[in-house]
C-alpha atoms as a PDB file:
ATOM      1  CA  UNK A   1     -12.619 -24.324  19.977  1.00  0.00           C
ATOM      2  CA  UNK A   2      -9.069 -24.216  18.860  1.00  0.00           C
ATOM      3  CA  UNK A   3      -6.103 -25.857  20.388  1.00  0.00           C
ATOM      4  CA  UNK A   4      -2.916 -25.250  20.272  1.00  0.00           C
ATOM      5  CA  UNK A   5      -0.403 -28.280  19.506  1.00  0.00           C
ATOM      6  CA  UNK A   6       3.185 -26.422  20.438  1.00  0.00           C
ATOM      7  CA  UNK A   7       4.261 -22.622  21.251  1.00  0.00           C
ATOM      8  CA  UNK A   8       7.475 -20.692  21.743  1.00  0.00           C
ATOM      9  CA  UNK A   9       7.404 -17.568  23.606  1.00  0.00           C
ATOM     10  CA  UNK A  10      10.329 -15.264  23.794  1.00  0.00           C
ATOM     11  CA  UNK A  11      10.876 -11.967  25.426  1.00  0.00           C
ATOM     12  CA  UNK A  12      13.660  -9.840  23.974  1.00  0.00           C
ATOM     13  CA  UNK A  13      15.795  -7.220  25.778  1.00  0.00           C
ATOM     14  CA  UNK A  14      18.568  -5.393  26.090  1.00  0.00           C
ATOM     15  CA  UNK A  15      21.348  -6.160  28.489  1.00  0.00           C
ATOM     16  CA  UNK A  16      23.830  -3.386  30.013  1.00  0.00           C
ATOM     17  CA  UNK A  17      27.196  -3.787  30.714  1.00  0.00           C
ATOM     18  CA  UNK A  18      29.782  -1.950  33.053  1.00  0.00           C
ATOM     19  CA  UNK A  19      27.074   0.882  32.934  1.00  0.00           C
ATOM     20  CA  UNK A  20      26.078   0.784  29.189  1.00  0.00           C
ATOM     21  CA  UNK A  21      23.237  -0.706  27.590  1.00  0.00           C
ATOM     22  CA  UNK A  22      23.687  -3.284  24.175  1.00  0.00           C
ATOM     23  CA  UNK A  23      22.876  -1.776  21.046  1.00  0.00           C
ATOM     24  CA  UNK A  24      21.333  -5.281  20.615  1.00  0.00           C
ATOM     25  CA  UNK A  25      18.598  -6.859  21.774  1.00  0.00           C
ATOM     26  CA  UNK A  26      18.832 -10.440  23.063  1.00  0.00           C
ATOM     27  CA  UNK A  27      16.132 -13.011  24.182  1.00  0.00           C
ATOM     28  CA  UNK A  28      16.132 -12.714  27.907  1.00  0.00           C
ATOM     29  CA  UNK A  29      13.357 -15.091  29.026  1.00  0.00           C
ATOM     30  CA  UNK A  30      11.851 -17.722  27.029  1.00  0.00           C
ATOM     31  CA  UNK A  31       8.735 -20.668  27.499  1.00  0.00           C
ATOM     32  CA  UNK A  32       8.404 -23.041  24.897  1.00  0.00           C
ATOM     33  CA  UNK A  33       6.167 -26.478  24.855  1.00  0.00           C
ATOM     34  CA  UNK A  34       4.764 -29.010  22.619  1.00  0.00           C
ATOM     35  CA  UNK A  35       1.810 -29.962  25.344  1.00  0.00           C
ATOM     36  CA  UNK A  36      -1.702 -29.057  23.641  1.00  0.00           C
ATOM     37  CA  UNK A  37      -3.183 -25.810  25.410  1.00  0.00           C
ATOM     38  CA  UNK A  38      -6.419 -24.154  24.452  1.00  0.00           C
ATOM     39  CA  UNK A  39      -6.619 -21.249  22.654  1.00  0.00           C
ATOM     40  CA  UNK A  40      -8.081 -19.054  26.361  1.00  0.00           C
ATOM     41  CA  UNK A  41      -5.592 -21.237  27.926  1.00  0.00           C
ATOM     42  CA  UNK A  42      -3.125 -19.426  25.720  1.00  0.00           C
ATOM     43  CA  UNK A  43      -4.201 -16.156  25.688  1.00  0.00           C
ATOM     44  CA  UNK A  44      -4.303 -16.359  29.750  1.00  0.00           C
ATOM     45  CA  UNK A  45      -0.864 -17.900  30.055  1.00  0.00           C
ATOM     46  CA  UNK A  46       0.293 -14.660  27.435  1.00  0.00           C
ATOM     47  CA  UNK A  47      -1.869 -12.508  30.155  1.00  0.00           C
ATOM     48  CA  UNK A  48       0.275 -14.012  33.317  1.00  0.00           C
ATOM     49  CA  UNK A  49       3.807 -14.115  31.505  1.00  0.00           C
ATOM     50  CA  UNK A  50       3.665 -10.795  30.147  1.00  0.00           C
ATOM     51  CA  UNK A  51       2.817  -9.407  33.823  1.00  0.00           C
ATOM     52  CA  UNK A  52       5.602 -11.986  35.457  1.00  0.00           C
ATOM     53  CA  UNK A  53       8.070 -10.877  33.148  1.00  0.00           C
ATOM     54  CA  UNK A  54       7.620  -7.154  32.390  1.00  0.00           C
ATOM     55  CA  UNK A  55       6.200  -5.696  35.380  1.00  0.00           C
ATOM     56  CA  UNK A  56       4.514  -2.709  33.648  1.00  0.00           C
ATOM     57  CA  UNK A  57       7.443  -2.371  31.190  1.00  0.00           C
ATOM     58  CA  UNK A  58       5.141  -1.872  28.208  1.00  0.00           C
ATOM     59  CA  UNK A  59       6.583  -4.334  25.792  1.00  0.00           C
ATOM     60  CA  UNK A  60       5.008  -4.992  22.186  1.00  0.00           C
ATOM     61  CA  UNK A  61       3.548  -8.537  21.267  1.00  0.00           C
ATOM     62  CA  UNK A  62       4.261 -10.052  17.808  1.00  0.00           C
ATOM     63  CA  UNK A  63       2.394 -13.201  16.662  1.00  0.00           C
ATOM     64  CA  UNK A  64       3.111 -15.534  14.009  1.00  0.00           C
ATOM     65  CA  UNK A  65       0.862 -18.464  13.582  1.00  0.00           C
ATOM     66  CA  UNK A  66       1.374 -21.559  11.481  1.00  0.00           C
ATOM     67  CA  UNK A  67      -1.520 -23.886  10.143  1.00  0.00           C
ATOM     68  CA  UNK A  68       0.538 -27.486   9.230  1.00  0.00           C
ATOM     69  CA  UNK A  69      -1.438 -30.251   8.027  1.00  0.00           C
ATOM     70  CA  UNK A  70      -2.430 -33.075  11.000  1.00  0.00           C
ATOM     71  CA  UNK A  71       0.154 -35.706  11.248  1.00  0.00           C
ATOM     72  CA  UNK A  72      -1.414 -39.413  11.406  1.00  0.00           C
ATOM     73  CA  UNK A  73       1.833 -41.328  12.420  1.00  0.00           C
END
């Protein structure tokens, strides 16, 4: 089973102004923690924020993962 040691989650967006929309998108919402959570765990909590946040908005999902070596301190 893998576990996941720490995770930042961001949802980007654009914002509007008087009327307009940015050009830009900027992070609108954003869950990051460095309590362990197993890998269904994760994929659940993905599951739930994506349907709290977007309501049916249809957003695309990026994932970067990084391996580090396990820190004995």
């Amino acid at each position: 089973m893998i576990h996941i040691d720490s995770y930042k989650i961001f949802s980007y967006g654009k914002t509007w102004k008087k009327g307009k929309e940015a050009k830009e998108e900027t992070i609108q919402k954003m869950l990051t923690s460095k309590e362990c959570i197993s890998g269904k765990q994760f994929l659940q909590l993905l599951s739930d924020l994506d349907d709290a946040w977007h309501q049916h908005e249809g957003k695309d999902i990026e994932i970067e993962v990084t391996f580090k070596g396990v820190n004995n301190e």
